[in-house]
Protein backbone atom coordinates (compact mmCIF):
# COMPACT_ATOMS: atom_id res chain seq x y z
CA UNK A 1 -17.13 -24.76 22.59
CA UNK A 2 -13.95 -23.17 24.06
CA UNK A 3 -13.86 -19.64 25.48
CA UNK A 4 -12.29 -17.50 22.12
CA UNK A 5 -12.18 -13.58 21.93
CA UNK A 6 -12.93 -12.53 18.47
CA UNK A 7 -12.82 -9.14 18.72
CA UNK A 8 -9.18 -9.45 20.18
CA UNK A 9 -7.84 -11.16 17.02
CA UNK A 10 -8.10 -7.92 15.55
CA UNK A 11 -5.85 -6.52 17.83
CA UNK A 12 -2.59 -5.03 16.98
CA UNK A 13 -1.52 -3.82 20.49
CA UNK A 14 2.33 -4.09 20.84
CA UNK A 15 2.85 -4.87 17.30
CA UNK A 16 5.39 -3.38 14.96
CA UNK A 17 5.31 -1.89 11.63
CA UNK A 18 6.87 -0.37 8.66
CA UNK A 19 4.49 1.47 6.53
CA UNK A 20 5.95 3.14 2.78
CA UNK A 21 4.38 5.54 1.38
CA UNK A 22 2.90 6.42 4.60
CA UNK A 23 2.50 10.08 4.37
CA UNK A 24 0.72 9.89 0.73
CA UNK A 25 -3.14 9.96 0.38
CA UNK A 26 -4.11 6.56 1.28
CA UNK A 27 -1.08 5.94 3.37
CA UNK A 28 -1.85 8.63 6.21
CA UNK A 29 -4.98 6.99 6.64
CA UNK A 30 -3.62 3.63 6.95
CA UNK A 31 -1.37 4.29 9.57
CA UNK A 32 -4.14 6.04 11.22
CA UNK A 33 -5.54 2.40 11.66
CA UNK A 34 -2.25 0.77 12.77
CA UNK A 35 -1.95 3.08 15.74
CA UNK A 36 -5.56 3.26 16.93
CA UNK A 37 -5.15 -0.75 17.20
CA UNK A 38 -2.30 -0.56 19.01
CA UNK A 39 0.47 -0.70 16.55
CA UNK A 40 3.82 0.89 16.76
CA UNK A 41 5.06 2.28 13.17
CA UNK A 42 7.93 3.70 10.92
CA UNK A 43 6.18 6.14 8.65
CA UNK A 44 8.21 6.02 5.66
CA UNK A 45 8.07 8.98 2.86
CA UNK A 46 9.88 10.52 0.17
CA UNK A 47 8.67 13.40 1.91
CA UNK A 48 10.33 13.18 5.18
CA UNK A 49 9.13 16.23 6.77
CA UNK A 50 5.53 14.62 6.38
CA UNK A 51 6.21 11.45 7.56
CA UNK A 52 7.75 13.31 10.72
CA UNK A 53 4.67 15.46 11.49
CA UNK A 54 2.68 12.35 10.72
CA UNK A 55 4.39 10.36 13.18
CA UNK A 56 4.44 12.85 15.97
CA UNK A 57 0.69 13.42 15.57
CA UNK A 58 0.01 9.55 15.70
CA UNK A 59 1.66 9.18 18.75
CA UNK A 60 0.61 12.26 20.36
CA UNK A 61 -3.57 10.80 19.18
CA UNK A 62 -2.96 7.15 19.99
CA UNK A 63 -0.01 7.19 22.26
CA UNK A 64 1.86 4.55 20.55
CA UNK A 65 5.58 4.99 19.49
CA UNK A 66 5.65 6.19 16.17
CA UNK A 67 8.58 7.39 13.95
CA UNK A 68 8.96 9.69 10.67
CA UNK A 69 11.82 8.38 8.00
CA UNK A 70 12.61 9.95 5.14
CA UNK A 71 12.90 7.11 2.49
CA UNK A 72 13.44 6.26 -1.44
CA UNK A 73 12.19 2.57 -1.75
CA UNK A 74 13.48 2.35 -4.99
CA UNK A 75 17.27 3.29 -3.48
CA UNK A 76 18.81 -0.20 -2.12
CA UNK A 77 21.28 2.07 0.21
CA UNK A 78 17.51 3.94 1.54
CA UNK A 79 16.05 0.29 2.22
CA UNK A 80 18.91 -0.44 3.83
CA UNK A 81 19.22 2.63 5.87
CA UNK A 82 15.42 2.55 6.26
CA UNK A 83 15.32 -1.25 7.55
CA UNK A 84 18.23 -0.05 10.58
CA UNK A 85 16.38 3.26 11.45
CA UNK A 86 13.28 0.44 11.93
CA UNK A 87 15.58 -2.00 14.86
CA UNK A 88 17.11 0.52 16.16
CA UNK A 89 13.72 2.40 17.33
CA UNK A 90 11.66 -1.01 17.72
CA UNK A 91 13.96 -3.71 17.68
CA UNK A 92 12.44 -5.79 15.13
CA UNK A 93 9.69 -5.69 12.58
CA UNK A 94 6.36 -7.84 12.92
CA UNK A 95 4.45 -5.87 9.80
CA UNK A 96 5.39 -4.74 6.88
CA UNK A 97 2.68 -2.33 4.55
CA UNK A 98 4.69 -2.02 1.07
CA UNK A 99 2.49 0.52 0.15
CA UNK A 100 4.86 3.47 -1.68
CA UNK A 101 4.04 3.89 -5.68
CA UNK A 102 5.47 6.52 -7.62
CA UNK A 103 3.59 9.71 -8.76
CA UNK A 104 6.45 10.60 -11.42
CA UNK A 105 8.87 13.34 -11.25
CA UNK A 106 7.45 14.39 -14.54
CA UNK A 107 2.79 13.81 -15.22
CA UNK A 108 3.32 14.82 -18.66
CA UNK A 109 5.90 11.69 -18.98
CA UNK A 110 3.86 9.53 -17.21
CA UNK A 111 0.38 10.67 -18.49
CA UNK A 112 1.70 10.07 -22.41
CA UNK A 113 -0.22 8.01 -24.73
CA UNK A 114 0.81 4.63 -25.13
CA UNK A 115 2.78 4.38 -28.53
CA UNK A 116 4.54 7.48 -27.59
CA UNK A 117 5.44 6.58 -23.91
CA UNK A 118 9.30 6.77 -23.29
CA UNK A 119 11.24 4.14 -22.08
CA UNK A 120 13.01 6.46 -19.34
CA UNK A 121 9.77 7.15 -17.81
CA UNK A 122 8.36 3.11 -18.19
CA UNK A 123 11.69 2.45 -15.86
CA UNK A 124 11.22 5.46 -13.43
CA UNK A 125 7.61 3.88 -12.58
CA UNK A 126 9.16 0.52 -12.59
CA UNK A 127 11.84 1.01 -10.52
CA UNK A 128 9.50 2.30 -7.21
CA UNK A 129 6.16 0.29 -8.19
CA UNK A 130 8.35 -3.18 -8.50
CA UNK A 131 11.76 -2.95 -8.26
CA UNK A 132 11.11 -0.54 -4.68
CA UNK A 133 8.80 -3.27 -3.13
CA UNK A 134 10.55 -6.49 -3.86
CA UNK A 135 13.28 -4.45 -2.17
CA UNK A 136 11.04 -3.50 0.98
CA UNK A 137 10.01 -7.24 0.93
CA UNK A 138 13.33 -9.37 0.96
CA UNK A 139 14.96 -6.81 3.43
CA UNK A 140 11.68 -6.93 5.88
CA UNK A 141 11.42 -10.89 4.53
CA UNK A 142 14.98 -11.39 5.99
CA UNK A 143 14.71 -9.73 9.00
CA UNK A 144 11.76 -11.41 9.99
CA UNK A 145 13.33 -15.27 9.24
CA UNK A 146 16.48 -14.28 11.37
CA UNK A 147 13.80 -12.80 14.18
CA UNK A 148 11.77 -16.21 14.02
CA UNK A 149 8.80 -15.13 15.07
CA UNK A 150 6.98 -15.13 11.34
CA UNK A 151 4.92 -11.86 10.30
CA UNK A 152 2.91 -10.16 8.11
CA UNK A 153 3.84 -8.56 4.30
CA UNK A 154 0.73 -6.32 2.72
CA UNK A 155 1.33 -4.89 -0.66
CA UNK A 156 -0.95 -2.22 -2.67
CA UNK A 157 -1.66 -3.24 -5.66
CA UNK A 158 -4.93 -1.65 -8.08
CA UNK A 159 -7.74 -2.92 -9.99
CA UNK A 160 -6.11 -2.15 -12.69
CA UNK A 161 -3.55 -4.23 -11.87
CA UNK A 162 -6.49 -7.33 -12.57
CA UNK A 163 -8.82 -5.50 -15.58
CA UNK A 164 -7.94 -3.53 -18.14
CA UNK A 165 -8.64 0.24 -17.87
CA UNK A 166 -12.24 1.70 -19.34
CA UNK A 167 -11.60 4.51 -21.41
CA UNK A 168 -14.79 6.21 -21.36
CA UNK A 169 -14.30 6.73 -17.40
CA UNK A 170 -11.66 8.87 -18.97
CA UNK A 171 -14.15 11.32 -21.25
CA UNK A 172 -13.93 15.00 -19.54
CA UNK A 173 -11.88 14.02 -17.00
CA UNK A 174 -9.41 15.75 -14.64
CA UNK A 175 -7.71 15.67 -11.67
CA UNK A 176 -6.73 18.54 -9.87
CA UNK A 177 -6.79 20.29 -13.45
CA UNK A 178 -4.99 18.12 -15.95
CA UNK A 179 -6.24 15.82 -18.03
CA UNK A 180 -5.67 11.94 -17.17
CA UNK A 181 -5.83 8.72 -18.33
CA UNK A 182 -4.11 5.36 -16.90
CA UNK A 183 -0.91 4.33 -18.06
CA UNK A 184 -0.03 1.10 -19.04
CA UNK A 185 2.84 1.30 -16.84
CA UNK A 186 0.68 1.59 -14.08
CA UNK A 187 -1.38 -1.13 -14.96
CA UNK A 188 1.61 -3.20 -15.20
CA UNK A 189 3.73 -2.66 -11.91
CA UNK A 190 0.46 -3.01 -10.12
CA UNK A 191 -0.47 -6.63 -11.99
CA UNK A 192 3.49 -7.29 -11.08
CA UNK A 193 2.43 -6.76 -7.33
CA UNK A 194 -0.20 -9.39 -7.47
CA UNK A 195 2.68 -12.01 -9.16
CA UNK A 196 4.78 -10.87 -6.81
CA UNK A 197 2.61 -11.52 -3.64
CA UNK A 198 1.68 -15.09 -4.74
CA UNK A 199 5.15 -16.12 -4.73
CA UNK A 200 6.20 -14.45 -1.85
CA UNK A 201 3.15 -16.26 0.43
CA UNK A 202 4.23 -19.64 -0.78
CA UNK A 203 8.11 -18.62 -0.64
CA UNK A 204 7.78 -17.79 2.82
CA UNK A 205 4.77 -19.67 4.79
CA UNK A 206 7.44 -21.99 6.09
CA UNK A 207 8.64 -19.07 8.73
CA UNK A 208 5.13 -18.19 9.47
CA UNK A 209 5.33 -15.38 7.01
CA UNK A 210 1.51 -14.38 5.80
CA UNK A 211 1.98 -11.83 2.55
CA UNK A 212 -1.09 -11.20 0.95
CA UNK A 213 -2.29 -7.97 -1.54
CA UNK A 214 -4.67 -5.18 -1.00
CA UNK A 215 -6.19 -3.81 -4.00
CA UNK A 216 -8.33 -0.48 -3.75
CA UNK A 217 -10.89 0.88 -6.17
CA UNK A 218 -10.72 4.82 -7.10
CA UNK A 219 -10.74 6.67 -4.16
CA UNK A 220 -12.41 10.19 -4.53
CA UNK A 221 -9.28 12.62 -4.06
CA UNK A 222 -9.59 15.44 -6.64
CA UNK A 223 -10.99 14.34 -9.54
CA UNK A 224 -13.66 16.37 -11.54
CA UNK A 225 -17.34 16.21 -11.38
CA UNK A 226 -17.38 14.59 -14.64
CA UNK A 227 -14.81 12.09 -13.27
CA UNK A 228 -16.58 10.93 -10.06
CA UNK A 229 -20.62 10.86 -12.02
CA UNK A 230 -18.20 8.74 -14.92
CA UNK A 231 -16.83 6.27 -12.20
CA UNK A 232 -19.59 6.11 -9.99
CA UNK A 233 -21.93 4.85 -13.27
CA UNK A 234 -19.23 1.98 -13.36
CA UNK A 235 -19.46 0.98 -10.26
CA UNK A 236 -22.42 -1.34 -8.81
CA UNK A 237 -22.15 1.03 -5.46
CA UNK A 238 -22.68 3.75 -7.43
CA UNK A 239 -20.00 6.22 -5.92
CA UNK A 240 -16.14 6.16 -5.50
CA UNK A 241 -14.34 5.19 -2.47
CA UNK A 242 -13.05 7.44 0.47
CA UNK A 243 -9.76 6.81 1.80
CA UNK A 244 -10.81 5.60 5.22
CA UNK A 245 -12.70 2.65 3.67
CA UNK A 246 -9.37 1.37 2.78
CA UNK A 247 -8.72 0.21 6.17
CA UNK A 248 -10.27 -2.35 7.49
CA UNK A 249 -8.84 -4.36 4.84
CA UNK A 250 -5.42 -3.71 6.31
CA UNK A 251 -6.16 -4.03 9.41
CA UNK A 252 -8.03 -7.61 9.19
CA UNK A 253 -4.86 -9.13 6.74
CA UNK A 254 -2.27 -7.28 9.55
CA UNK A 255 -4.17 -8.83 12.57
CA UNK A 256 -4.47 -12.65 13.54
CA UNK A 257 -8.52 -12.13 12.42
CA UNK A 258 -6.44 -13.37 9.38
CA UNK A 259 -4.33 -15.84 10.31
CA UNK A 260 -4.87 -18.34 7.84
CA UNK A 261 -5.11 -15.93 4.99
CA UNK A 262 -1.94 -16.13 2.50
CA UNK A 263 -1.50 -15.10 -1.39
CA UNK A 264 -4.79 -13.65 -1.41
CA UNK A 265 -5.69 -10.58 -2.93
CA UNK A 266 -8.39 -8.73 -1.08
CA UNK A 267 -10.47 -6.02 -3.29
CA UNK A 268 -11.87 -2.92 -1.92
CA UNK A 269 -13.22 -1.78 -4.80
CA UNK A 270 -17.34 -0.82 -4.81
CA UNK A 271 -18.11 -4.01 -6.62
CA UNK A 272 -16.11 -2.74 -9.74
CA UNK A 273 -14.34 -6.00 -10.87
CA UNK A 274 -17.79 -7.85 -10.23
CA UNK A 275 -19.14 -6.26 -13.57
C-alpha cells in the first residue's frame, strides 16, 4: 500500500478563492472555512463595507490574504470589475463559491402569492439567482482554461430547488416578524442552479474543471418558534440546521478529498429530502 496523507487532501493551504455572497448569513461562515484551511479569498458583497470588515478579520484570525469587494453579480460590468480586483490581488483564481442569491429590494414583492406575483419582481430574482451565477461561472470558467491549471466551481443551490415546498411548514410562521412563505421564484432559480451545474461539470472536465452544487436545508436564522417546532417535525433530525454545519460540505468539494467528484449535488439538509 503506498504512503498517502488523507488528512492533507483536505487541505486548502495556498489556494485561491472567490466567494459571492460572502458577507451574507451562510456566506461569512463559509469563508470562515476557506481561511482556517489555508485559503486565500475575495469576499464579494453587495454590501461592501461588510465584505471589507469580513476580510480584514479573516486575515487578521487565520493570517491568510484576504480581500473585501464590493460586488453586483447580476451587473456584467461588476463581474468584470470583480474578476480583475481577483488577479490583481492573487494573480489567478483556483476556487470559485457562486454563492450570492438575492433577498429582494422589495419582501412584499417577493413574498406575493403565486397568481398575483409580478413579472418585474420574477426577473429581479432571476437576474442574481441565474443570470448573476452563470455570469460568475463563465468569467471564473475562462480564467481558469487560459490559467491551465483546472479548478474548482461550487454553486448554492436549495432543497427546494429538488422538492416542492410544504405548506404547512408555513402555518404561524415568521421570520424576523413578517409572515413568509417560499416563492416559486425561488424554487425555480435554485432548481436552475442544479441544471446549470450538470452542464457546466461535463462542459468543462476537459480542463480539469470540477463544478459541483451544494444544497443546504433551513438553517435556523430568525425564524419563529412556531417555524423551527414546524420544520424540525419535518425533518428526520428533528431540528434545523446551524450555519456552521454548512461547511464541511464546501470544504470537502473545494479540496482534492474530492477530486473525482463532478456534477454532483451534495445535500446538507437533516435528512429532509429522504422523507
Amino acid at each position: 500500500m503506498t504512503s498517502h496523507s488523507y488528512t492533507d487532501q483536505f487541505s486548502l493551504e495556498g489556494k485561491k478563492a472567490i466567494v459571492t455572497g460572502g458577507a451574507g448569513i451562510l456566506g461569512q461562515h463559509f469563508c470562515a472555512g476557506l481561511a482556517e484551511s489555508g485559503a486565500s479569498i475575495a469576499i464579494v458583497d453587495i454590501e461592501e463595507g461588510r465584505a471589507v470588515e469580513l476580510a480584514n478579520d479573516l486575515a487578521s484570525t487565520y493570517g491568510v490574504e484576504c480581500v473585501g469587494i464590493g460586488g453586483d453579480v447580476s451587473e456584467k460590468n461588476s463581474v468584470d470589475s470583480i474578476i480583475e480586483r481577483s488577479l490583481s490581488v492573487f494573480g489567478r483564481i483556483d476556487i470559485l463559491h457562486n454563492n450570492a442569491a438575492s433577498k429582494s429590494k422589495d419582501l412584499d414583492a417577493f413574498f406575493e402569492a403565486t397568481e398575483d406575483y409580478s413579472s418585474e419582481q420574477w426577473k429581479e430574482i432571476m437576474n442574481v439567482n441565474v443570470d448573476g451565477m452563470f455570469e460568475m461561472a463563465k468569467a471564473v470558467g475562462k480564467q481558469m482554461i487560459q490559467q491551465g491549471r483546472g479548478g474548482t466551481i461550487v454553486q448554492t443551490s436549495s432543497i427546494y430547488g429538488m422538492l416542492g415546498p410544504d405548506g404547512r411548514i408555513y402555518e404561524g410562521s415568521t421570520y424576523n416578524g413578517r409572515t413568509i412563505n417560499t416563492p416559486a421564484v425561488y424554487a425555480a432559480s435554485k432548481a436552475a442552479v442544479l441544471g446549470l451545474t450538470r452542464y457546466l461539470a461535463t462542459q468543462w472536465a476537459c480542463h480539469g474543471i470540477r463544478v459541483n452544487s451544494l444544497t443546504p436545508g433551513g438553517v435556523e436564522s430568525g425564524q419563529n418558534e412556531t417555524f423551527v417546532a414546524n420544520y424540525s417535525s419535518r425533518t428526520p433530525l428533528q431540528r434545523m440546521a446551524k450555519p456552521e454545519e454548512m461547511v464541511g460540505a464546501l470544504l470537502y468539494l473545494c479540496s482534492p478529498a474530492s477530486s473525482y467528484v463532478t456534477g454532483h449535488n451534495l445535500i446538507v439538509d437533516g435528512g429532509w429530502s429522504a422523507w
